[in-house]
Protein backbone atom coordinates (compact mmCIF):
# COMPACT_ATOMS: atom_id res chain seq x y z
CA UNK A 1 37.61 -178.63 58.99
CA UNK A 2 36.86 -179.39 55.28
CA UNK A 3 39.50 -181.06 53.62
CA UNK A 4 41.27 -179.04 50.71
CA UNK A 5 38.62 -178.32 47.69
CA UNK A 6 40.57 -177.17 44.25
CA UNK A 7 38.98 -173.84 43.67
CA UNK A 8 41.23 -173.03 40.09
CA UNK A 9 44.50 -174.84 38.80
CA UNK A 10 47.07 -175.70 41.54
CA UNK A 11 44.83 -173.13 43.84
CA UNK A 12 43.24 -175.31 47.09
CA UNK A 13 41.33 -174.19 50.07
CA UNK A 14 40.83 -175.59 53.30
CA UNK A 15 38.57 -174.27 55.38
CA UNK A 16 38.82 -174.45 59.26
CA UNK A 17 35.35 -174.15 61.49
CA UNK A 18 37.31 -172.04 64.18
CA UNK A 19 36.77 -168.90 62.72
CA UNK A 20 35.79 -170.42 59.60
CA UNK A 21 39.39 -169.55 58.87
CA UNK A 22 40.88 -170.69 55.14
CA UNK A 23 44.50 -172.32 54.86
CA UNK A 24 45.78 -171.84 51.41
CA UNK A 25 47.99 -174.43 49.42
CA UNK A 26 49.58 -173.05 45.64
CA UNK A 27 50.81 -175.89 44.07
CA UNK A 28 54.02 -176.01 41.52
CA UNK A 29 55.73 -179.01 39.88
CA UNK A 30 57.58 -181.85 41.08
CA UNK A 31 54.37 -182.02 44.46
CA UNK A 32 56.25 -178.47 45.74
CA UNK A 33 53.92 -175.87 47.59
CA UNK A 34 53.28 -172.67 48.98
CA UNK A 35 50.91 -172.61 51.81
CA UNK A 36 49.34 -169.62 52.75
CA UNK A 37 48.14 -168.64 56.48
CA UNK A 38 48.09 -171.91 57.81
CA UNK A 39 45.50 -172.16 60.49
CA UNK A 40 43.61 -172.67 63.40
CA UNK A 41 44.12 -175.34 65.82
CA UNK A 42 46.65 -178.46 66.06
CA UNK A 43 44.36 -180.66 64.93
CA UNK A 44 43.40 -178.24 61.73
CA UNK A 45 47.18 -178.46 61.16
CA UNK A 46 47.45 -182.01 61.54
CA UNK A 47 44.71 -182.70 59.25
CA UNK A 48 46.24 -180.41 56.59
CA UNK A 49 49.61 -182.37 56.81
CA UNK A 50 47.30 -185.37 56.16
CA UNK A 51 45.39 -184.03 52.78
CA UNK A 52 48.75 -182.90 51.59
CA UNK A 53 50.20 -185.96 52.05
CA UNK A 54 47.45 -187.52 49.75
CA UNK A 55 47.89 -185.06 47.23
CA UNK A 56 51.70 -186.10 47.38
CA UNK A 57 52.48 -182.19 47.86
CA UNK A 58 55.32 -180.57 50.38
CA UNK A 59 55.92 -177.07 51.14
CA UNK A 60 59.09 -175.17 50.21
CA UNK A 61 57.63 -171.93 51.32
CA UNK A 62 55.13 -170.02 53.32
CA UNK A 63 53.53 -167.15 53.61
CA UNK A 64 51.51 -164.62 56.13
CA UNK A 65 49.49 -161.86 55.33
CA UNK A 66 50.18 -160.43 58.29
CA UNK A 67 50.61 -160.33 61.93
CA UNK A 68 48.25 -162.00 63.75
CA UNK A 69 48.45 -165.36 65.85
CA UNK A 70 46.54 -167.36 63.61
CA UNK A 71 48.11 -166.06 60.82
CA UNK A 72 51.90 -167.30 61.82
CA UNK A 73 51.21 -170.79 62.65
CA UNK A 74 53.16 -173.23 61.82
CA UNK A 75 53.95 -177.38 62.36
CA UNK A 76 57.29 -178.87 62.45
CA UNK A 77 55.34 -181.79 60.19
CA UNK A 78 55.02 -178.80 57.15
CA UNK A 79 58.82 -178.34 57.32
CA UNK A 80 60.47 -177.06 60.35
CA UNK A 81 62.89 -175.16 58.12
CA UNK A 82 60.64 -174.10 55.29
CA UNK A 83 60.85 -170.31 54.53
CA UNK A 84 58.17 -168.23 55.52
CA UNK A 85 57.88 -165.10 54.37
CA UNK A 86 55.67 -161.73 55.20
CA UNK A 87 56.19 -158.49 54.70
CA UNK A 88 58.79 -156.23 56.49
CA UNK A 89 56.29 -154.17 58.35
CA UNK A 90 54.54 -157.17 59.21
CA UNK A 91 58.17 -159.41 60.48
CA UNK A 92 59.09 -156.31 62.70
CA UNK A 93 55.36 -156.52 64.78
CA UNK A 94 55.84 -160.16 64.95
CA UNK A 95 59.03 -160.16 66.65
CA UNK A 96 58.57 -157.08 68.77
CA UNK A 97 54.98 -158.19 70.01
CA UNK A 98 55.95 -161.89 70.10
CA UNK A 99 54.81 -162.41 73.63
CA UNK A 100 51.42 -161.24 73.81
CA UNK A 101 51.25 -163.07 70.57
CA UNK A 102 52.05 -166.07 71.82
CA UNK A 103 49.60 -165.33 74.59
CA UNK A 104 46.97 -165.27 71.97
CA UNK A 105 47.22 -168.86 70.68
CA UNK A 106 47.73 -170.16 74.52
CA UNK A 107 44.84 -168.94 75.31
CA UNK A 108 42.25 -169.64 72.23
CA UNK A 109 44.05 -172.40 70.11
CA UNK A 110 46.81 -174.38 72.86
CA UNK A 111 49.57 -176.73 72.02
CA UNK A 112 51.11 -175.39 68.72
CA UNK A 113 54.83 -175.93 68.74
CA UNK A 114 55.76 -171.95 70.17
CA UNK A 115 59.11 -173.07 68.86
CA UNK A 116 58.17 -172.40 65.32
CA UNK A 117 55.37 -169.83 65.91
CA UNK A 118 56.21 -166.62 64.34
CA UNK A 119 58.79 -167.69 62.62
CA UNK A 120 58.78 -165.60 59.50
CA UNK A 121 61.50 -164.18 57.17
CA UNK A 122 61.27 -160.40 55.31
CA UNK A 123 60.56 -159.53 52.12
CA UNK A 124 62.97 -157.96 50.16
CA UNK A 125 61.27 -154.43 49.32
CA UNK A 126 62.75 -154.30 46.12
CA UNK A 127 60.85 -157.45 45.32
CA UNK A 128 57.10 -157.53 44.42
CA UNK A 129 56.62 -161.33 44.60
CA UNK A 130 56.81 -164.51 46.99
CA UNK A 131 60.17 -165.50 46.00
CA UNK A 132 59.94 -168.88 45.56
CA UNK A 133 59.80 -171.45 42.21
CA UNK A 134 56.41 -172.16 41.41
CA UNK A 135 53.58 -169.81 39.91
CA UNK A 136 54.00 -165.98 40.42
CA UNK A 137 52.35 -165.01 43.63
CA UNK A 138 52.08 -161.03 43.43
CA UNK A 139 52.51 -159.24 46.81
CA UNK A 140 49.96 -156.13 47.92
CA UNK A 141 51.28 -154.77 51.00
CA UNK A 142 49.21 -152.30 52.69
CA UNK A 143 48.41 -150.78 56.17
CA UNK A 144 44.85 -151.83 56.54
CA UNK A 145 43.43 -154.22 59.36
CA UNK A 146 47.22 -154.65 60.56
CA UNK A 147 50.57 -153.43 60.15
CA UNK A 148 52.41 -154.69 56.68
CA UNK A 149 49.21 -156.64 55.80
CA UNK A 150 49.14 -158.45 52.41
CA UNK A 151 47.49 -160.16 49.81
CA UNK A 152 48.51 -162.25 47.64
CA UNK A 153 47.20 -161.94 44.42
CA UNK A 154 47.79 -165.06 41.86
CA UNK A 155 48.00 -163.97 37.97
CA UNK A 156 47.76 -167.22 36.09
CA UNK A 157 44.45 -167.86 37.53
CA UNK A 158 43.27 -164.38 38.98
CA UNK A 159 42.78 -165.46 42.28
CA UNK A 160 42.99 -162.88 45.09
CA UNK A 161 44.11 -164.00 48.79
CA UNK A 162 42.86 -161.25 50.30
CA UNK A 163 43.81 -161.81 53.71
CA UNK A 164 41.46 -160.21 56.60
CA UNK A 165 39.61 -158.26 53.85
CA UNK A 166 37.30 -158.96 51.16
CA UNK A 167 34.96 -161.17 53.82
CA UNK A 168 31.24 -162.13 53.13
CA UNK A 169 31.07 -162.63 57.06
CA UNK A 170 33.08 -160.29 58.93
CA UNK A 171 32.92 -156.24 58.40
CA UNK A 172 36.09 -154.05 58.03
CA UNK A 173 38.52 -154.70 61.44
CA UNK A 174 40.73 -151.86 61.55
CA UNK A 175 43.87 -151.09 62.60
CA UNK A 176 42.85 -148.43 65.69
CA UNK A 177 46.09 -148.19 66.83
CA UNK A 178 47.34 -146.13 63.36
CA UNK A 179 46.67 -142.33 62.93
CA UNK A 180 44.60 -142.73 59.96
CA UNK A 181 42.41 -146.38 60.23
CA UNK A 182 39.96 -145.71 58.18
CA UNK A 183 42.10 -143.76 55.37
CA UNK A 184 44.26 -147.14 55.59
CA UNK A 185 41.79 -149.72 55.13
CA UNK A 186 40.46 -147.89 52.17
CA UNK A 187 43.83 -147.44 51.13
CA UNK A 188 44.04 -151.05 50.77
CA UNK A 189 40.94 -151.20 49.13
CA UNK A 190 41.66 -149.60 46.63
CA UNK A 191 44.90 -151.76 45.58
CA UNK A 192 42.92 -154.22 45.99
CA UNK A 193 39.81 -153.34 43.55
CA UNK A 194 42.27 -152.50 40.39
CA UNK A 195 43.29 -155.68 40.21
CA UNK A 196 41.61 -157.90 38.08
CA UNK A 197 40.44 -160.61 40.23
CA UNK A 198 38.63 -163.59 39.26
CA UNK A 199 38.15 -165.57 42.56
CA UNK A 200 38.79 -163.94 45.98
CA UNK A 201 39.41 -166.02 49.05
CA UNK A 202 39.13 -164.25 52.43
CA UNK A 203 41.07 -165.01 55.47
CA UNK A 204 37.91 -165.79 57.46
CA UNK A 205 34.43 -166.59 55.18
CA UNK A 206 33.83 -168.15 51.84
CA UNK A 207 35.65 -168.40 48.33
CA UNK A 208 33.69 -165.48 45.88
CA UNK A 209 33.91 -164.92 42.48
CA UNK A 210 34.57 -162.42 40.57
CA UNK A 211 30.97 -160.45 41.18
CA UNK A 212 31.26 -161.25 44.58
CA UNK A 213 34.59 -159.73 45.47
CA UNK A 214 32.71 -156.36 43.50
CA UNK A 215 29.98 -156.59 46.26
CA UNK A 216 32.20 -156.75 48.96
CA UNK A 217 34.55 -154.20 47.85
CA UNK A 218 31.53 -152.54 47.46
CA UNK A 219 30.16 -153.08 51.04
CA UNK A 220 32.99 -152.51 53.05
CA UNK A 221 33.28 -148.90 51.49
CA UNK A 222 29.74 -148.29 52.30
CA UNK A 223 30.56 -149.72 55.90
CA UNK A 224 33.95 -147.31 56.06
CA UNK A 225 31.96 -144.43 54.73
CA UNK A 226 29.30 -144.46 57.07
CA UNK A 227 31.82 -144.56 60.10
CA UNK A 228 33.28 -141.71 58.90
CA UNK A 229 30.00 -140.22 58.34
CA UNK A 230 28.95 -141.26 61.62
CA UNK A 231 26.30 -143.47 60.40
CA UNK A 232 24.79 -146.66 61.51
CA UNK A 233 25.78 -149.07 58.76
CA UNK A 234 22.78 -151.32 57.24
CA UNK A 235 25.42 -154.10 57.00
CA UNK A 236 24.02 -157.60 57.86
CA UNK A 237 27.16 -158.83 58.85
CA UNK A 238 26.51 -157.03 62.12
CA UNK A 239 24.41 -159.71 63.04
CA UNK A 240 27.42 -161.68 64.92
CA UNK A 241 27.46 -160.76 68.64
CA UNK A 242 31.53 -160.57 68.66
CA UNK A 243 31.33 -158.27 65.06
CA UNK A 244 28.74 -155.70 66.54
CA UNK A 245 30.47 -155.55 69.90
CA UNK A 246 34.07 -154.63 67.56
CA UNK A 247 31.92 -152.20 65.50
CA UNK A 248 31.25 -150.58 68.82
CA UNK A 249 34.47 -150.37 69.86
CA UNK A 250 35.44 -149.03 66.51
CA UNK A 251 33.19 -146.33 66.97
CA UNK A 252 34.06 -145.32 70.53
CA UNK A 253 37.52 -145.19 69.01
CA UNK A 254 37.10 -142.63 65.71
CA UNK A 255 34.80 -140.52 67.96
CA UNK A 256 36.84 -140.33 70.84
């Protein structure tokens, strides 16, 4: 795991190499923090604890795009009674599918304290933010790739945290489970494109900037289209054994 690189004011990134998944930290004043989809394995967490420590920063909230077992981690050594928030949709599959979850990080990342795993509070759906005190953290809730998924997009610097969207490595994973998958994931898209990002940072895959998240918007439309269209996508992320056996699947499923 790379240790936390400063990718705009008070934004950081940490990048793990299971999954090449990215832990977000937003710094505010007085060393307070949000941290954003903290992830993969114990020691990613451990280490994490460690490069916060150095940068003399705590969190006093958290926050998960959605609900996914390495998206709801969590370490007693980040604050065993830290807030963390997600969105409503997003708290109900937690808690109702909390045991399979669970089997999820037993069986690919063991020995997170289960304790705190899941642990997540609701939004208020009058509210459009993180509620916390530090810089505004915008909230984009949508039903692509997972139930109450959402980004948080970060005004003051334009920096998008897009979640499991927006990736340079993995196509569009939908949501096959929901009536419409395809019409969702383009759904949340869309939100995302009218905002006016600067920097995006995927859940899994590399920081972009602003041209970059264009292209990928840009791609993953062209990949959504064509499965609609029943077309083979030209997408070179396909190249990943585990992506072109989901694509598969994906089609099986909208034809079916």
């Amino acid at each position: 795991m790379r240790g936390l690189t400063e990718i705009a004011a008070g934004v950081f990134v940490r990048t793990s190499e299971r999954y090449v998944t990215n832990s977000i930290v937003i710094a505010a004043d007085q060393g307070r923090c949000l941290l954003v989809d903290p992830a993969v394995t114990v020691q990613d967490l451990d280490e994490l604890v460690a490069d916060l420590a150095r940068l003399s920063l705590r969190p006093i909230a958290g926050f998960s795009t959605h609900p996914h077992w390495d998206h709801i981690l969590w370490s007693a050594a980040l604050g065993g009674d830290v807030p963390r928030f997600a969105s409503r949709r997003a708290v109900e599959i937690a808690e109702r599918e909390h045991s399979g979850l669970i089997e999820g990080v037993r069986d690919s990342a063991p020995g997170h304290d289960l304790e705190l795993f899941g642990r997540l509070r609701p939004l208020d759906p009058a509210g459009d933010s993180v509620p916390w005190d530090g810089p505004e953290a915008r909230v984009v809730t949508h039903e692509g790739h997972a139930p109450g998924h959402s980004a948080l997009f970060l005004p003051d610097s334009g920096v998008l945290l897009a979640g499991d969207m927006c990736s340079d490595i993995e196509i569009p994973l939908l949501d096959l489970d929901q009536p419409d998958p395809v019409g969702d994931y383009r759904t949340g898209l869309d939100r995302l494109a009218a905002l006016p990002v600067r920097s995006v940072v995927p859940g899994h895959g590399a920081v972009g900037d602003a041209t970059e998240f264009r292209r990928r918007i840009g791609a993953d439309v062209a990949y959504l289209d064509d499965l609609r269209q029943g077309n083979e996508p030209a997408d070179p992320r396909l190249t990943a054994d585990w992506l072109a056996a989901e694509h598969a699947r994906q089609i099986l499923k909208l034809r079916s």
